[in-house]
PDB file of N, CA and C in Angstrom:
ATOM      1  N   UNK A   1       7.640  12.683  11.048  1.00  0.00           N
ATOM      2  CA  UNK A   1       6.817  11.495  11.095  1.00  0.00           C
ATOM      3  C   UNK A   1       7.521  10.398  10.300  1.00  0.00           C
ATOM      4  N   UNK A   2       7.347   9.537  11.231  1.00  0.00           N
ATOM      5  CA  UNK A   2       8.348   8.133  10.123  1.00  0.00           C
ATOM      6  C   UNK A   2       7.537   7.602   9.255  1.00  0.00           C
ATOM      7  N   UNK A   3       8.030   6.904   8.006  1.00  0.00           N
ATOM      8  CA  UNK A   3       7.220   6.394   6.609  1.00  0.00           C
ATOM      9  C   UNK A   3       6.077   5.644   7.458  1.00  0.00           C
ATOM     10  N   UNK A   4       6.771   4.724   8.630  1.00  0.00           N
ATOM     11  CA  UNK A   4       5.779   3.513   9.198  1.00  0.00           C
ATOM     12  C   UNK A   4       4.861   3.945   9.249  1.00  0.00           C
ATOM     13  N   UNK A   5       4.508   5.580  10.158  1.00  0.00           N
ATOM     14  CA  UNK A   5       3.454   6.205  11.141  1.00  0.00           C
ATOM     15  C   UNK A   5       2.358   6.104   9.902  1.00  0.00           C
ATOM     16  N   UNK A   6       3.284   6.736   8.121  1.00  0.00           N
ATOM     17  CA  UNK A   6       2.244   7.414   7.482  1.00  0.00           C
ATOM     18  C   UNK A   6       1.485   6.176   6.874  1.00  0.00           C
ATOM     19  N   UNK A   7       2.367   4.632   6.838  1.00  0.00           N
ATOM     20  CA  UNK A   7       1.332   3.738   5.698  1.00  0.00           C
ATOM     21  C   UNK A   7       0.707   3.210   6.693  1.00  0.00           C
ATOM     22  N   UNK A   8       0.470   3.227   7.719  1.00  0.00           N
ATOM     23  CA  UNK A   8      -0.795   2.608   8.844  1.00  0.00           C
ATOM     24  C   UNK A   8      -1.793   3.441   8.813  1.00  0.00           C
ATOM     25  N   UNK A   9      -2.687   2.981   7.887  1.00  0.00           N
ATOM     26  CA  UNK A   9      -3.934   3.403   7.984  1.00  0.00           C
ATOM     27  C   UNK A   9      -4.115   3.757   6.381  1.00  0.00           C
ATOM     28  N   UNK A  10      -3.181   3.728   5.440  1.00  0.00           N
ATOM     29  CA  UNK A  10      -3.219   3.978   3.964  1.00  0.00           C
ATOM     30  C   UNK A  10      -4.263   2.941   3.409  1.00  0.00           C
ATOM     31  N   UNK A  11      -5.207   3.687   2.926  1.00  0.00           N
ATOM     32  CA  UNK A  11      -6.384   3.534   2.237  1.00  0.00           C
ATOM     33  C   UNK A  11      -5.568   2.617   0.801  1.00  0.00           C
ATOM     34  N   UNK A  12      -6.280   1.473   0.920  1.00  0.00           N
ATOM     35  CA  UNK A  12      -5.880   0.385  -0.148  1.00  0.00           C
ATOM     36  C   UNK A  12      -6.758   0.607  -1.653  1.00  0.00           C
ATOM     37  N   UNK A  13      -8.152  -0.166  -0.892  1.00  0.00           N
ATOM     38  CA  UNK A  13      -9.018   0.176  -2.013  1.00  0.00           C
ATOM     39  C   UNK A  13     -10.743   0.623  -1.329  1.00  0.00           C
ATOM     40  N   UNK A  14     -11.619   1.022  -2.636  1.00  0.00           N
ATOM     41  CA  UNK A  14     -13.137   1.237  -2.108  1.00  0.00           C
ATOM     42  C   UNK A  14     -13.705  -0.190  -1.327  1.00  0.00           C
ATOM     43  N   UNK A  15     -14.788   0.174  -0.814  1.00  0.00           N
ATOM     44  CA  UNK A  15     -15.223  -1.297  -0.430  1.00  0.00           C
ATOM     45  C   UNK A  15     -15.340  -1.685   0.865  1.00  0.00           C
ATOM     46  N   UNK A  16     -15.485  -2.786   0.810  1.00  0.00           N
ATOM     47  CA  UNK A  16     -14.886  -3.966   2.700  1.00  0.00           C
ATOM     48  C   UNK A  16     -14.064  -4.816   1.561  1.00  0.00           C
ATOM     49  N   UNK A  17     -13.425  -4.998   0.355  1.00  0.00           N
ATOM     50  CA  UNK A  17     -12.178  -5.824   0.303  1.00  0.00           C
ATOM     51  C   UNK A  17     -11.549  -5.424  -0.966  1.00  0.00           C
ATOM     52  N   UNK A  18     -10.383  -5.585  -1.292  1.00  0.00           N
ATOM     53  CA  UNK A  18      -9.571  -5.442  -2.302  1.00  0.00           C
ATOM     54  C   UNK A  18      -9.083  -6.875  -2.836  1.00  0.00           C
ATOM     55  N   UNK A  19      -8.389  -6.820  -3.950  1.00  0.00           N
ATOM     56  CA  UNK A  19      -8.201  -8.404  -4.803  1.00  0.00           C
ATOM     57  C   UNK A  19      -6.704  -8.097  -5.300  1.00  0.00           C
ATOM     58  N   UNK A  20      -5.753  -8.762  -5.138  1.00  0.00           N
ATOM     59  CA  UNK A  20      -4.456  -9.377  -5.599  1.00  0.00           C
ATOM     60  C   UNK A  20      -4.446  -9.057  -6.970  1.00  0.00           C
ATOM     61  N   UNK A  21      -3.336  -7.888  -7.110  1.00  0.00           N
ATOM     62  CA  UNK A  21      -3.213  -6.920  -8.541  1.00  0.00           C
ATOM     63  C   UNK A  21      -2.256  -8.607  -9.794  1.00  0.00           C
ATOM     64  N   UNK A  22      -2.088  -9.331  -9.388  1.00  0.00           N
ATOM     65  CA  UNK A  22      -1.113 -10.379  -9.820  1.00  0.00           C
ATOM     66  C   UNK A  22      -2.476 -12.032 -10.296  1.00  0.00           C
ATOM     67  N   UNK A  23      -3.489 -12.211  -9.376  1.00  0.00           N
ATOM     68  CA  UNK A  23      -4.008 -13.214  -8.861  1.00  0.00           C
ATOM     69  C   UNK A  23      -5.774 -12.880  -9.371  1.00  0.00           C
ATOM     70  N   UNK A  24      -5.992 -11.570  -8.603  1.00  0.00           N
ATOM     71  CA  UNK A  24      -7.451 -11.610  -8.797  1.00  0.00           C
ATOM     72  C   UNK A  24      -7.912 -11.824  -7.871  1.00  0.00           C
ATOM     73  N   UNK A  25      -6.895 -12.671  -6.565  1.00  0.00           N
ATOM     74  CA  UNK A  25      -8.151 -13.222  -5.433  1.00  0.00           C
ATOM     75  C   UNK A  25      -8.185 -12.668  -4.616  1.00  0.00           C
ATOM     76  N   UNK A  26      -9.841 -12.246  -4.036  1.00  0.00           N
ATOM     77  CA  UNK A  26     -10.293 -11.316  -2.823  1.00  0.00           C
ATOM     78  C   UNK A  26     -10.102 -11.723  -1.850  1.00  0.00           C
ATOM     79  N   UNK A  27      -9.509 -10.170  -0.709  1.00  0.00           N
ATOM     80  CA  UNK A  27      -8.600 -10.039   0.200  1.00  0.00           C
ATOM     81  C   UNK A  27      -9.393  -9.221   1.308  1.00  0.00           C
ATOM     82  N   UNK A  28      -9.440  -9.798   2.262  1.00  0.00           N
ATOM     83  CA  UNK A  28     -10.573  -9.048   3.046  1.00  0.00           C
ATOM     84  C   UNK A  28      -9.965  -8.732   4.655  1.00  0.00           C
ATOM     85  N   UNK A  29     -10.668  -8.742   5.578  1.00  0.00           N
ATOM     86  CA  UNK A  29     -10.386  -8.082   6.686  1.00  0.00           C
ATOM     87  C   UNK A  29      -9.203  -9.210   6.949  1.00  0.00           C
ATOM     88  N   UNK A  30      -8.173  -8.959   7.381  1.00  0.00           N
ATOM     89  CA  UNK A  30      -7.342  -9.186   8.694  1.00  0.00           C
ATOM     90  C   UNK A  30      -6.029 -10.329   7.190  1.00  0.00           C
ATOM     91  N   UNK A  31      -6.435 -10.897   6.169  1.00  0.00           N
ATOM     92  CA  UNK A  31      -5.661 -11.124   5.563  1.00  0.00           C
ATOM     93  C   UNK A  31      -4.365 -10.461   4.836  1.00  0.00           C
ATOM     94  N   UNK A  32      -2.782 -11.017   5.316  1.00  0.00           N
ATOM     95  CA  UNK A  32      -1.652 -10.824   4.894  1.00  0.00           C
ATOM     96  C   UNK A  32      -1.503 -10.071   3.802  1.00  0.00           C
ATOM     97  N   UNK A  33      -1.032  -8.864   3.443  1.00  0.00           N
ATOM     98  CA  UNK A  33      -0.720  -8.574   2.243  1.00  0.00           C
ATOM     99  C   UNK A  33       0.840  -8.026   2.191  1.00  0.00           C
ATOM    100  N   UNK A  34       1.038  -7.896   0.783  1.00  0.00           N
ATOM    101  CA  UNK A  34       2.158  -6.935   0.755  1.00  0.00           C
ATOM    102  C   UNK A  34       2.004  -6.070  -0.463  1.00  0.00           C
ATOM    103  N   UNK A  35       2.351  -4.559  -0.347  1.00  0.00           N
ATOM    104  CA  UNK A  35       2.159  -3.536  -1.363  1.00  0.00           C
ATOM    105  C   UNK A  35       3.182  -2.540  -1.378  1.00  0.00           C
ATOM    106  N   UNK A  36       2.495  -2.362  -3.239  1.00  0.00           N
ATOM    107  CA  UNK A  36       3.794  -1.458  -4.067  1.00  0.00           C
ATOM    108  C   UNK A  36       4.029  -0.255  -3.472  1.00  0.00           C
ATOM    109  N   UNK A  37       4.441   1.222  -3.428  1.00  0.00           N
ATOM    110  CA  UNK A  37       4.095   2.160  -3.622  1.00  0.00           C
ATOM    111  C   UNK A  37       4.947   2.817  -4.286  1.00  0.00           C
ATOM    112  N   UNK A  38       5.058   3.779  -4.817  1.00  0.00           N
ATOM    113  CA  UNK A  38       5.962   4.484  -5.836  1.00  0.00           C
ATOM    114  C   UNK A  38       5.812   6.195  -5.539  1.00  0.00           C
ATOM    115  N   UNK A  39       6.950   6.557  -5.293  1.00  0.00           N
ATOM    116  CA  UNK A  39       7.254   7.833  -5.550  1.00  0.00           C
ATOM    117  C   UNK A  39       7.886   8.855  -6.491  1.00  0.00           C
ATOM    118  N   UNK A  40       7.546   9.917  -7.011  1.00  0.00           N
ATOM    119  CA  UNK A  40       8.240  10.157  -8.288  1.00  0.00           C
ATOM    120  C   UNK A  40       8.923  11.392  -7.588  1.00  0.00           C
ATOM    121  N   UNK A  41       9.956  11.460  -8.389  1.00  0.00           N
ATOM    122  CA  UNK A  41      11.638  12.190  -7.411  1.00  0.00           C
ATOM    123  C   UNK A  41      10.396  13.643  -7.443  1.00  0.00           C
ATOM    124  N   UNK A  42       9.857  14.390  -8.214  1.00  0.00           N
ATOM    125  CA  UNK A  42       9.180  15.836  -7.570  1.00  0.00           C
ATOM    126  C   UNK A  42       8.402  16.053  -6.646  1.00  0.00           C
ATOM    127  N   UNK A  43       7.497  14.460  -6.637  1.00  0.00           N
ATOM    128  CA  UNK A  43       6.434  14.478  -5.644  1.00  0.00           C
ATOM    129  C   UNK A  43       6.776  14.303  -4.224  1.00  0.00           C
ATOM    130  N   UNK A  44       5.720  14.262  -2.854  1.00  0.00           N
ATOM    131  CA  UNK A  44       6.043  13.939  -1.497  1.00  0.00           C
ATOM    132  C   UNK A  44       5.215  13.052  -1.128  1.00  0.00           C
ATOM    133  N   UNK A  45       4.068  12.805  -2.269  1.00  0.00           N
ATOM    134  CA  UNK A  45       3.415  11.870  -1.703  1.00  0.00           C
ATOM    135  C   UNK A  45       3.996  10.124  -2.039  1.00  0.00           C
ATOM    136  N   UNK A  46       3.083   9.433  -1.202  1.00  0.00           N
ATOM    137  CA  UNK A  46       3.271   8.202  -2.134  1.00  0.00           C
ATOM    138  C   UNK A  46       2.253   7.376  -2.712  1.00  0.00           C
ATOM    139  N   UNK A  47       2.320   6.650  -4.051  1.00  0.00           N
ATOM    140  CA  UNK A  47       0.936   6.389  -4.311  1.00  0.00           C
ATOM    141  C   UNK A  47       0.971   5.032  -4.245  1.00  0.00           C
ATOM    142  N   UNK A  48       0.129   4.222  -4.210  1.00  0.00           N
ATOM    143  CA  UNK A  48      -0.556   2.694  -4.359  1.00  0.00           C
ATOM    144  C   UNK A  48      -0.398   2.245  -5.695  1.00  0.00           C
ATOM    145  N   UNK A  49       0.868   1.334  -5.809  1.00  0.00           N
ATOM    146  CA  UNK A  49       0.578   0.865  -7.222  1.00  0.00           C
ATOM    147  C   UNK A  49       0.165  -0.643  -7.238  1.00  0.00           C
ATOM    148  N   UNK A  50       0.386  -1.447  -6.364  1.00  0.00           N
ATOM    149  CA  UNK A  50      -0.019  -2.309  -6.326  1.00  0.00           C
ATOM    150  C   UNK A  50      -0.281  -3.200  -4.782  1.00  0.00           C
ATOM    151  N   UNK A  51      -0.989  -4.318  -5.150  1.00  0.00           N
ATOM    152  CA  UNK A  51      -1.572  -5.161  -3.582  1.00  0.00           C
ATOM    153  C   UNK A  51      -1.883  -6.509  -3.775  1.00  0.00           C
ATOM    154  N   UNK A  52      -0.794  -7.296  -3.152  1.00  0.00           N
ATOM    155  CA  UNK A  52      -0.101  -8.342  -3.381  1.00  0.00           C
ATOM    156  C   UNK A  52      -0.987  -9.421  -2.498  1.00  0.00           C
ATOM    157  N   UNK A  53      -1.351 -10.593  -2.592  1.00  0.00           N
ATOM    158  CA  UNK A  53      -1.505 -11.421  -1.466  1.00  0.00           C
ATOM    159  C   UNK A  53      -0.072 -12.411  -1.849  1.00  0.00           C
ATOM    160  N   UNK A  54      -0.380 -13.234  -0.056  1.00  0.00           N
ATOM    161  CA  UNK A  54       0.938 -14.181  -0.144  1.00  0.00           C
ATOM    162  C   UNK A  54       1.355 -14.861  -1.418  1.00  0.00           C
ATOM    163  N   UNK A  55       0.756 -15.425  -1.569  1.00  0.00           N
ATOM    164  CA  UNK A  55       1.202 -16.490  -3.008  1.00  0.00           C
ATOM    165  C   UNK A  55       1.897 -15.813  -4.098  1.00  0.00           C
ATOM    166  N   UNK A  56       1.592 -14.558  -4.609  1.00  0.00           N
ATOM    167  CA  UNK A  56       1.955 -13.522  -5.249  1.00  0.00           C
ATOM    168  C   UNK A  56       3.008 -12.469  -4.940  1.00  0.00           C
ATOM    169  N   UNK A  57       3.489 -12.179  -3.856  1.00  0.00           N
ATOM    170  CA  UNK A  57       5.199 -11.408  -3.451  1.00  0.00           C
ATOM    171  C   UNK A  57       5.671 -11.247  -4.259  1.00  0.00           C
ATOM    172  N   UNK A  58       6.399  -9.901  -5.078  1.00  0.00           N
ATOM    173  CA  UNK A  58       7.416 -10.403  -5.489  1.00  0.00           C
ATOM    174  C   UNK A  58       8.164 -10.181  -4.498  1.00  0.00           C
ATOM    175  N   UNK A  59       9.522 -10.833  -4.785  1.00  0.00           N
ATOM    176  CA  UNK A  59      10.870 -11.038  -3.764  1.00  0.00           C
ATOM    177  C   UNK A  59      11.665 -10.065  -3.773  1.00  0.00           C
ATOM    178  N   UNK A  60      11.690  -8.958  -4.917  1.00  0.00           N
ATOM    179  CA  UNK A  60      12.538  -8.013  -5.077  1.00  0.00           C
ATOM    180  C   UNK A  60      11.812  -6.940  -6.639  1.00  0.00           C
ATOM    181  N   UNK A  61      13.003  -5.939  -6.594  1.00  0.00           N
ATOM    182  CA  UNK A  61      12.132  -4.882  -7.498  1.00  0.00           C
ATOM    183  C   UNK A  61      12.423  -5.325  -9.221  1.00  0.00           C
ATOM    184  N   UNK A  62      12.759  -6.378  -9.339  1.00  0.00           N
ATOM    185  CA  UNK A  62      13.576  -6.866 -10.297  1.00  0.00           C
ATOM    186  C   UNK A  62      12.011  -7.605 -10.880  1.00  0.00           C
ATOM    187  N   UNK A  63      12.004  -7.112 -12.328  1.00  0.00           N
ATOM    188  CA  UNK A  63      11.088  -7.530 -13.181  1.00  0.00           C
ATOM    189  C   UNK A  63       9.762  -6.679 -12.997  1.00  0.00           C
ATOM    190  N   UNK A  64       9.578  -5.876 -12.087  1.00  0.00           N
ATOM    191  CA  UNK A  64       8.486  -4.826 -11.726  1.00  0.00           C
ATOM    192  C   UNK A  64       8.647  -4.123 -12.745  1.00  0.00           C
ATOM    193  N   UNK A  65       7.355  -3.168 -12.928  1.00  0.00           N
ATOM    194  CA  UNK A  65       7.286  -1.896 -13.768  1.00  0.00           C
ATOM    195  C   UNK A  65       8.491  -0.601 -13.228  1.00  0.00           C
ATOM    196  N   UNK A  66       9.633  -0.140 -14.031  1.00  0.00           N
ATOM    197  CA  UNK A  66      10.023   0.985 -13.409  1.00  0.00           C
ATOM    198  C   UNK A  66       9.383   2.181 -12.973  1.00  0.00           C
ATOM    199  N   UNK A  67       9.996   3.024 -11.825  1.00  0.00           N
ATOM    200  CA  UNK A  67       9.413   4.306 -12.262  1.00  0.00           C
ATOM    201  C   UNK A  67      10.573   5.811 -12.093  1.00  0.00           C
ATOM    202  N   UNK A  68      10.339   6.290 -12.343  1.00  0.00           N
ATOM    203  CA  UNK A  68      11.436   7.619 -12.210  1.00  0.00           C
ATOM    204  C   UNK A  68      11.920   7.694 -10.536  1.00  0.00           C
ATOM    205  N   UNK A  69      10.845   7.223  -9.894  1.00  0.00           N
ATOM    206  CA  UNK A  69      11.375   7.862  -8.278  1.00  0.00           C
ATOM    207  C   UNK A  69      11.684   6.786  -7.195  1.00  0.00           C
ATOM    208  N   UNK A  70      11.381   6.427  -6.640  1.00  0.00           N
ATOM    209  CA  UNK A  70      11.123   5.588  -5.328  1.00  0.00           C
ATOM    210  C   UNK A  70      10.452   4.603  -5.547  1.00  0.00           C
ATOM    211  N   UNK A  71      10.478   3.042  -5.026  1.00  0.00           N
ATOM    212  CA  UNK A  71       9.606   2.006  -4.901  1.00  0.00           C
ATOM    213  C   UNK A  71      10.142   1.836  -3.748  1.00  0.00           C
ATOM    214  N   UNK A  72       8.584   1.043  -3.010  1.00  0.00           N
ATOM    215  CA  UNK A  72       8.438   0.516  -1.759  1.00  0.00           C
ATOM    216  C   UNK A  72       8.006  -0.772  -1.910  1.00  0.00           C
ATOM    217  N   UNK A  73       8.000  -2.181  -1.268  1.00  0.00           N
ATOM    218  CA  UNK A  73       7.586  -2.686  -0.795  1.00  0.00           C
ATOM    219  C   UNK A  73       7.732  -2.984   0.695  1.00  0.00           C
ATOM    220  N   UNK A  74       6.374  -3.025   1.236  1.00  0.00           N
ATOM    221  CA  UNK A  74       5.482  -3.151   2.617  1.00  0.00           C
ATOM    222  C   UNK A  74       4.822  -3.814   2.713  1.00  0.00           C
ATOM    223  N   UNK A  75       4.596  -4.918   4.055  1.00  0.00           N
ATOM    224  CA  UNK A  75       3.574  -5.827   4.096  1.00  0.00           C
ATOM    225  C   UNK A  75       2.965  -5.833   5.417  1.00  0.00           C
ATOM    226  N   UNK A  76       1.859  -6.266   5.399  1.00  0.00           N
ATOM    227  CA  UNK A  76       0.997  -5.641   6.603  1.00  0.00           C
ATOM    228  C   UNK A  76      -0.467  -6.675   6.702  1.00  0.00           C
ATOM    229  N   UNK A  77      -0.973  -6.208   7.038  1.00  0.00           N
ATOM    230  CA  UNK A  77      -2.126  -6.933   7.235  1.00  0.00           C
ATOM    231  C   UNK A  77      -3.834  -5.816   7.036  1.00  0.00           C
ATOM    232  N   UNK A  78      -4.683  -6.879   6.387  1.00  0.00           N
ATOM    233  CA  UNK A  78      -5.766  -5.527   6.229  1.00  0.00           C
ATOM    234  C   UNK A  78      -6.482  -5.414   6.626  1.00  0.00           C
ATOM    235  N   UNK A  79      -7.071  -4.224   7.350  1.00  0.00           N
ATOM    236  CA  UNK A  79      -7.849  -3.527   8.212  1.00  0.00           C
ATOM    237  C   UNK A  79      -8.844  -3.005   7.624  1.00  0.00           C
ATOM    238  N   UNK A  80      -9.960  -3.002   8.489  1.00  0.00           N
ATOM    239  CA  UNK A  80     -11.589  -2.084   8.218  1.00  0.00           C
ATOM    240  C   UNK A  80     -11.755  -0.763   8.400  1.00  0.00           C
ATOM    241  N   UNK A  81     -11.859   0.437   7.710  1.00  0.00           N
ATOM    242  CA  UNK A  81     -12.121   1.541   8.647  1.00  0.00           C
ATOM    243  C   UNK A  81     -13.582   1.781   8.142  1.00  0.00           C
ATOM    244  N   UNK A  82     -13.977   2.853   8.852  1.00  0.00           N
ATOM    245  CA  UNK A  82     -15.627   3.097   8.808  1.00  0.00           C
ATOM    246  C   UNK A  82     -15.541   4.635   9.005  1.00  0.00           C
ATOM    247  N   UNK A  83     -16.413   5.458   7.835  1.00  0.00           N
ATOM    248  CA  UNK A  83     -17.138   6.436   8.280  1.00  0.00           C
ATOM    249  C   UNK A  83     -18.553   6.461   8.927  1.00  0.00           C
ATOM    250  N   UNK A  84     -18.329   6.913  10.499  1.00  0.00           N
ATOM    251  CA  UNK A  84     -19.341   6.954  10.838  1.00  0.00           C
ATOM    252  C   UNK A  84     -20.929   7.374  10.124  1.00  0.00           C
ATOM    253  N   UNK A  85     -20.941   8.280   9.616  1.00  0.00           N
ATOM    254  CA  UNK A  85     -21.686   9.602   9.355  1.00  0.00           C
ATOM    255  C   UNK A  85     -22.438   8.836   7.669  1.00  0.00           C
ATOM    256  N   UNK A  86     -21.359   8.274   7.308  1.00  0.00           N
ATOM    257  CA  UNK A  86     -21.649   8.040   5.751  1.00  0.00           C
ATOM    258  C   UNK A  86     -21.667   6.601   5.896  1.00  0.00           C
ATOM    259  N   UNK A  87     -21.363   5.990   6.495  1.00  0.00           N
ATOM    260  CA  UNK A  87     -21.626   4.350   6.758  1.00  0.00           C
ATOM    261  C   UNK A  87     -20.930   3.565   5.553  1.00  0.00           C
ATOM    262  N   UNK A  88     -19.717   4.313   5.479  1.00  0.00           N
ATOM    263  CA  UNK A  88     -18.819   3.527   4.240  1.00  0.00           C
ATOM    264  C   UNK A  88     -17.789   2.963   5.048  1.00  0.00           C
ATOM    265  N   UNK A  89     -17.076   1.582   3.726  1.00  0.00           N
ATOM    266  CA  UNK A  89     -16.181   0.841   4.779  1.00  0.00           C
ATOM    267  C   UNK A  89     -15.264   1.162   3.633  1.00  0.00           C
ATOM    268  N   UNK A  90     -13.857   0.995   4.095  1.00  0.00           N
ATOM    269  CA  UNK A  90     -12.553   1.023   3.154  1.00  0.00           C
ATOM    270  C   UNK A  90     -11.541  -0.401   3.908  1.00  0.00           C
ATOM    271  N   UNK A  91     -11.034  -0.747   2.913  1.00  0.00           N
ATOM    272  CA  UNK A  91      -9.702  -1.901   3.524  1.00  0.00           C
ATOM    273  C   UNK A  91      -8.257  -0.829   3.842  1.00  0.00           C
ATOM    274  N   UNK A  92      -7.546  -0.959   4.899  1.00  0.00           N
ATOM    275  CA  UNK A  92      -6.935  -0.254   4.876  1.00  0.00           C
ATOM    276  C   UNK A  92      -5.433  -0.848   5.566  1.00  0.00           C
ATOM    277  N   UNK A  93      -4.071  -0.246   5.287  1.00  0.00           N
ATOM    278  CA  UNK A  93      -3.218  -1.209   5.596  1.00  0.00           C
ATOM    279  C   UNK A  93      -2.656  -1.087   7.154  1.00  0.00           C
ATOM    280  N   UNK A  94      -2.512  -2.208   7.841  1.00  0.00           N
ATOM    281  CA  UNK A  94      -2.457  -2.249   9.346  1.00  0.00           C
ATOM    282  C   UNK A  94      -1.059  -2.822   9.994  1.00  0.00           C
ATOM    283  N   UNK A  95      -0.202  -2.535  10.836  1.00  0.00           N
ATOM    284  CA  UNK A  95       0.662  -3.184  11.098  1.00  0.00           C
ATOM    285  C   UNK A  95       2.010  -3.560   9.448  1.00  0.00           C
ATOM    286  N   UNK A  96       2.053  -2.047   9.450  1.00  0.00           N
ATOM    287  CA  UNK A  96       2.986  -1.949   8.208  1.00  0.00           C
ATOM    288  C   UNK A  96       4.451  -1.983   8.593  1.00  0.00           C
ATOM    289  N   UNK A  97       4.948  -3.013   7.863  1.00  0.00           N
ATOM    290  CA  UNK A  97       6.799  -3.627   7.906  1.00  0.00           C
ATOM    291  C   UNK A  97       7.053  -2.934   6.763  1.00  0.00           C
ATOM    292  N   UNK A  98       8.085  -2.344   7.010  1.00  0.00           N
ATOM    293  CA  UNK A  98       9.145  -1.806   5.581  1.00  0.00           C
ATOM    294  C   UNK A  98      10.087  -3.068   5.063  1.00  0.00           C
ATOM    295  N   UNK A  99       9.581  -3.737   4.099  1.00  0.00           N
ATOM    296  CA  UNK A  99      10.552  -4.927   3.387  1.00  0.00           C
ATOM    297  C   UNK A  99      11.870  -4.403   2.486  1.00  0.00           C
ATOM    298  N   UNK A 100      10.898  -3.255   1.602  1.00  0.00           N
ATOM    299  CA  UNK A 100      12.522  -3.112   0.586  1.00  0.00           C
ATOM    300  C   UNK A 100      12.426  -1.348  -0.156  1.00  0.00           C
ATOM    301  N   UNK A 101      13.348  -0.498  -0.700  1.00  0.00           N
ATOM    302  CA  UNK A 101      13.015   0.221  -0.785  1.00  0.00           C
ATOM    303  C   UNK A 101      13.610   0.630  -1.774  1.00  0.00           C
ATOM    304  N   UNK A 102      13.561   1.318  -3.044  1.00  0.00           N
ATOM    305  CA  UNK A 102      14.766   1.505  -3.949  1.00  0.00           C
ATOM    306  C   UNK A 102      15.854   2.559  -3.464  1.00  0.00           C
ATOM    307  N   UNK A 103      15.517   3.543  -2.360  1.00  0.00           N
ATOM    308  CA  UNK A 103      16.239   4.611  -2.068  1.00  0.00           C
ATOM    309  C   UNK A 103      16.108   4.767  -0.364  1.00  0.00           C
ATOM    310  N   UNK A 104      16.748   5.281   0.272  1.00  0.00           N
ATOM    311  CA  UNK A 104      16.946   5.662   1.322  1.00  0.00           C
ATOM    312  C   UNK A 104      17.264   7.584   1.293  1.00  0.00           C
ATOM    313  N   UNK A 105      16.402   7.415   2.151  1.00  0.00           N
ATOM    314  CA  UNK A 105      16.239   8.797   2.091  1.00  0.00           C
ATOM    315  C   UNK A 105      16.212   9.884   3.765  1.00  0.00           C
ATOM    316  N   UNK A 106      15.823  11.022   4.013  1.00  0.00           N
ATOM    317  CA  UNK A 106      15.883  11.232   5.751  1.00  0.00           C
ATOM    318  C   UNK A 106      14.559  12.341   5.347  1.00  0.00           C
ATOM    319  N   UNK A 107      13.511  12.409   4.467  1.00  0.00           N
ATOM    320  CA  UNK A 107      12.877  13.345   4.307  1.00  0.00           C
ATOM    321  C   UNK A 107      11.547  12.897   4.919  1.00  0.00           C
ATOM    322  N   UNK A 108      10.483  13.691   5.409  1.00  0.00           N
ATOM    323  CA  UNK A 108       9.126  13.320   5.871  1.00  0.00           C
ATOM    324  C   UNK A 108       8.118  13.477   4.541  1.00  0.00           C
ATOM    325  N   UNK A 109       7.507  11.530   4.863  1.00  0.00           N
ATOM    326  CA  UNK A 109       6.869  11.140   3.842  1.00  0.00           C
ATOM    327  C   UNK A 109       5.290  11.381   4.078  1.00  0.00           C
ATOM    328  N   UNK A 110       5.316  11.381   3.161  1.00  0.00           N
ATOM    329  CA  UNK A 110       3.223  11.858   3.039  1.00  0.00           C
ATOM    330  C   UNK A 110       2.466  10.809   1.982  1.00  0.00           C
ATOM    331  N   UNK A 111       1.997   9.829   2.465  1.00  0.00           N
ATOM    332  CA  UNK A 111       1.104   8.951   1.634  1.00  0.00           C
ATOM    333  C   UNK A 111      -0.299   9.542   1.193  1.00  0.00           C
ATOM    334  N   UNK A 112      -0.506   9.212  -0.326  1.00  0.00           N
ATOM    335  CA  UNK A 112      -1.917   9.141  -0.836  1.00  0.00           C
ATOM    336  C   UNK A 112      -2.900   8.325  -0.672  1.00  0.00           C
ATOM    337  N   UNK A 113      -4.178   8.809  -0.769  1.00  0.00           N
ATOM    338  CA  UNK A 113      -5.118   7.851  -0.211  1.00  0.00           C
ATOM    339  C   UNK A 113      -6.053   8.077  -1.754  1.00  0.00           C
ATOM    340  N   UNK A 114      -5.023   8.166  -2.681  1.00  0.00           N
ATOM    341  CA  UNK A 114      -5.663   7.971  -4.507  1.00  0.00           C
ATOM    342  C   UNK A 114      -6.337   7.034  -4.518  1.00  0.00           C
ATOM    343  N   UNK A 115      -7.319   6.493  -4.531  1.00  0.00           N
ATOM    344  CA  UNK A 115      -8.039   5.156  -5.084  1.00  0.00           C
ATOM    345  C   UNK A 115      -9.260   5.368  -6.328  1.00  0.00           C
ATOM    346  N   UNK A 116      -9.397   4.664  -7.444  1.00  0.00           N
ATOM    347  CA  UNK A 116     -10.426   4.798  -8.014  1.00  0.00           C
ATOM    348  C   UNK A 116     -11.449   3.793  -7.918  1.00  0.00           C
ATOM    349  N   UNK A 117     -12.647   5.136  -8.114  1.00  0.00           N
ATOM    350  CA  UNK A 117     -13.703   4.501  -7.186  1.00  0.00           C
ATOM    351  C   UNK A 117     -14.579   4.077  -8.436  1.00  0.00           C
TER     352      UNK A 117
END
């Protein structure tokens, strides 16, 4: 499965919207984003470290928080999903571009859907 397949549909945050980890400002259905994710060299998953709106990008991994494994940035656009059954909504990421990556790799990736609720 390619990285793309796994961050389409990666659970951002609780809710119907998430807010700009840089800004503060709320980000709702169908608005531009771009986000962190970080992998640490033992793990397979990847986690959510951060969720960018436009104004806020950074341009590169330069001045970010390090981490031991992998950084991603991806930008996409955000999506609604719905549990039927439980009538909950989540923002979720849609139409995901791979922008930059610290590593290149040929292994099959597995995204987290960690969020605190």
């Amino acid at each position: 499965m390619s990285l793309k397949h796994v961050l389409c549909g990666l659970r951002i945050d609780t809710g119907t919207t998430t807010t700009c980890t840089e800004c503060d400002r709320a980000l709702t259905e169908c608005d531009p984003v771009t986000i962190r994710l970080h992998q640490n060299r033992q793990d397979i998953q990847w986690h959510l470290a951060a969720c960018y709106c436009l104004g806020c990008v950074p341009i590169s991994f330069e001045g970010l928080p390090s981490t031991l494994g992998t950084q991603l940035l991806c930008e996409g656009r955000i999506g609604i999903m719905q549990d039927g059954q439980t009538h909950q909504t989540w923002p979720v990421l849609v139409s995901p571009t791979i922008i930059e990556t610290t590593r290149r790799t040929h292994v099959t990736y597995h995204a987290t859907q960690e969020v605190s609720e």
